[in-house]
Protein backbone atom coordinates (compact mmCIF):
# COMPACT_ATOMS: atom_id res chain seq x y z
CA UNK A 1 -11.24 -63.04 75.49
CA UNK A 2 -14.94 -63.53 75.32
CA UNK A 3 -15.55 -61.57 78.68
CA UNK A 4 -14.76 -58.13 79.82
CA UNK A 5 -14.78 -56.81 83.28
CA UNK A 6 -14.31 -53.78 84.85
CA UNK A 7 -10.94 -51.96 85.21
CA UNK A 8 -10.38 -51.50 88.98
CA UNK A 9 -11.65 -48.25 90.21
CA UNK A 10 -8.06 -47.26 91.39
CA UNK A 11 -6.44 -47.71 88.16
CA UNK A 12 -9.15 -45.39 86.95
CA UNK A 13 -8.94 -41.76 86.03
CA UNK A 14 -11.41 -39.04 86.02
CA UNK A 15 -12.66 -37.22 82.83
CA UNK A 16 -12.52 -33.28 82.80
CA UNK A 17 -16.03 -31.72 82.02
CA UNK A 18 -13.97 -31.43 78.60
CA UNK A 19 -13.46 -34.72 78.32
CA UNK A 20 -17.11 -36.01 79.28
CA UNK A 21 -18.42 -33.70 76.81
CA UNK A 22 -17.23 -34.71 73.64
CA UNK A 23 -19.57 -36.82 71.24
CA UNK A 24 -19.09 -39.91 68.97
CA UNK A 25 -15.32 -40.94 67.89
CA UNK A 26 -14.09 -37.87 69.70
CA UNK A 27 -15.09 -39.94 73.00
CA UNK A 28 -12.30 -42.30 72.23
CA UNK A 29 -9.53 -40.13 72.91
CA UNK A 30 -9.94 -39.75 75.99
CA UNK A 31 -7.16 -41.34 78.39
CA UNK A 32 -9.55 -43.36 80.96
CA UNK A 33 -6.89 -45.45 83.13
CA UNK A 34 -3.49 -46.09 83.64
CA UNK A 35 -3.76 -48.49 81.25
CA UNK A 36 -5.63 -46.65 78.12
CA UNK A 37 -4.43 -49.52 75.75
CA UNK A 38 -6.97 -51.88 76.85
CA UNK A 39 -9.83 -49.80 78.76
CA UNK A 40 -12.45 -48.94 76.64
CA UNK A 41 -15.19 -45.89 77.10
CA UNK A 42 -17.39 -47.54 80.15
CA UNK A 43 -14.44 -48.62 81.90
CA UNK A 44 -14.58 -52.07 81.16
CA UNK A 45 -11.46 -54.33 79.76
CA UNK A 46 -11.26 -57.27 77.56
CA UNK A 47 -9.41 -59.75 79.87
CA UNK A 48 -7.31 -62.89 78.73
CA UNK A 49 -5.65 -64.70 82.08
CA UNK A 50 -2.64 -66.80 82.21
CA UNK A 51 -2.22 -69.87 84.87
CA UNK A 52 1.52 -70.77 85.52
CA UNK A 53 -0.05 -74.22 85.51
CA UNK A 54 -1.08 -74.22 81.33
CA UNK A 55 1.03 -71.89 80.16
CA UNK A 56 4.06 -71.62 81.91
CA UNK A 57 6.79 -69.64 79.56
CA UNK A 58 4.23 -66.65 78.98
CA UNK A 59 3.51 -66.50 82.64
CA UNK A 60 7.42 -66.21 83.30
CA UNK A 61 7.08 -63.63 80.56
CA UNK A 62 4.34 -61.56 82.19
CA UNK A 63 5.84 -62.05 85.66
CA UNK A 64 9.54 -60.58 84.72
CA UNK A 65 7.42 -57.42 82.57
CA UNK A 66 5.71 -56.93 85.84
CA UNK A 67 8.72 -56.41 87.82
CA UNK A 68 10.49 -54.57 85.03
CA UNK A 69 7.77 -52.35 84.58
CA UNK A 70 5.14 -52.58 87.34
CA UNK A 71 2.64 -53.47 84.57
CA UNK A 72 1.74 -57.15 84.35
CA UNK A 73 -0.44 -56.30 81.88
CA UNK A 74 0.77 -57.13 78.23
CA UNK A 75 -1.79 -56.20 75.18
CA UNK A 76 -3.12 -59.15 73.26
CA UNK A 77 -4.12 -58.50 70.05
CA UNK A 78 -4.50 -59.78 66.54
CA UNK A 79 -1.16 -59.94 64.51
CA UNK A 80 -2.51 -57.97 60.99
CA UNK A 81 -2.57 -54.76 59.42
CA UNK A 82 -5.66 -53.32 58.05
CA UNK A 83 -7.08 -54.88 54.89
CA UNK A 84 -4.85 -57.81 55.09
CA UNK A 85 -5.63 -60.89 56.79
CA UNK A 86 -4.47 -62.10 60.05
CA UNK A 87 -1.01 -63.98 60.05
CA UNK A 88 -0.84 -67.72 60.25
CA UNK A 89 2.74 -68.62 58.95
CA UNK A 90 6.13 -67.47 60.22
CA UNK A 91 6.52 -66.38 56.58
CA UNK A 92 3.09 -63.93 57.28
CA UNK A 93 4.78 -63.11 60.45
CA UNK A 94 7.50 -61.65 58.70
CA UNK A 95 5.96 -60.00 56.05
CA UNK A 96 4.10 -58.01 58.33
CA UNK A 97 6.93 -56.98 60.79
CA UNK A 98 8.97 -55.77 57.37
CA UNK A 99 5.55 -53.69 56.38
CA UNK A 100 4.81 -51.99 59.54
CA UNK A 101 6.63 -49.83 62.17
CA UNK A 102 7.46 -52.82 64.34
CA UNK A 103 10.41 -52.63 65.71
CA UNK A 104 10.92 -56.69 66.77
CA UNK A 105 8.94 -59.86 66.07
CA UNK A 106 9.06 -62.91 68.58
CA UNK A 107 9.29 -66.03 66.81
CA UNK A 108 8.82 -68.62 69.38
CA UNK A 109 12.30 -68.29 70.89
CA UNK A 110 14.18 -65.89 68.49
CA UNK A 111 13.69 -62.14 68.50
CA UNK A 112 14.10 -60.08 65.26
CA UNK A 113 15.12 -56.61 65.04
CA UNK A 114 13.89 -54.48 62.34
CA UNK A 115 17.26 -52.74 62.45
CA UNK A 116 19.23 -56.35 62.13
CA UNK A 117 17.50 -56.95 58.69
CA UNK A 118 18.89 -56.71 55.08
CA UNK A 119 18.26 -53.42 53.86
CA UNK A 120 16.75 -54.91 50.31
CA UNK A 121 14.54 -56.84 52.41
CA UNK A 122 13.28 -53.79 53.94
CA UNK A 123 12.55 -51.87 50.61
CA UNK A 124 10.54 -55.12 49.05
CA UNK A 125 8.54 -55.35 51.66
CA UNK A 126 8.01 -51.39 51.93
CA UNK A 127 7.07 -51.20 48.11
CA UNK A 128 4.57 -53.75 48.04
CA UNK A 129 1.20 -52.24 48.30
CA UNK A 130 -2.23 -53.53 49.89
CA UNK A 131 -5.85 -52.47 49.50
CA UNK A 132 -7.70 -51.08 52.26
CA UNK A 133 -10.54 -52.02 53.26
């Protein structure tokens, strides 16, 4: 993800004279695309591809969401919360999914559900604090 490009002008939306008037953070609210998750304030995207060729299983992945959803766009984005750092481990994995709102974690070919956990499980990991940064 080292480029970005432009988000195609029909996926685009309009700003109100509202909307184009606002200043500083307040200009990140604003709902630019049908895909606001990835397009940021001058239209442009961060892009990752996927070739069936190198990375087969995600591309089955992205080609099933598409037809699901009509989206084959799925957001890629680094796997920590704020002041902790970024998870390496399956053990990190899990930590984090227990901390967080997350409702599954995809562990190479298992699927967790926050509701299938043990209930203790879910506490410890709620209790236990981290520093912002």
């Amino acid at each position: 993800m080292l480029f970005t490009a432009g988000v195609k002008p029909e996926l685009r939306r309009d700003m109100t004279a509202e909307e184009k008037s606002r200043f500083g953070l307040d200009k990140l609210n604003v709902v630019r695309s049908s895909l606001p998750a990835i397009t940021h304030i001058d239209y442009s995207a961060r892009l990752q591809t996927v070739h069936r060729e190198t990375n087969p299983g995600f591309w089955r992945l992205l080609k099933t969401f598409q037809k699901l959803t009509g989206c084959a766009v799925i957001i890629n984005t680094s796997f920590n919360v704020r002041g902790e750092p970024i998870v390496c481990t399956p053990g990190d994995a899990y930590k984090c999914f227990m901390r967080t709102e997350m409702d599954y974690l995809v562990l190479g070919n298992y699927i967790l559900a926050k509701t299938d956990q043990p209930e203790g499980l879910k506490l410890k990991y709620k209790q236990e604090k981290f520093e912002l940064d």
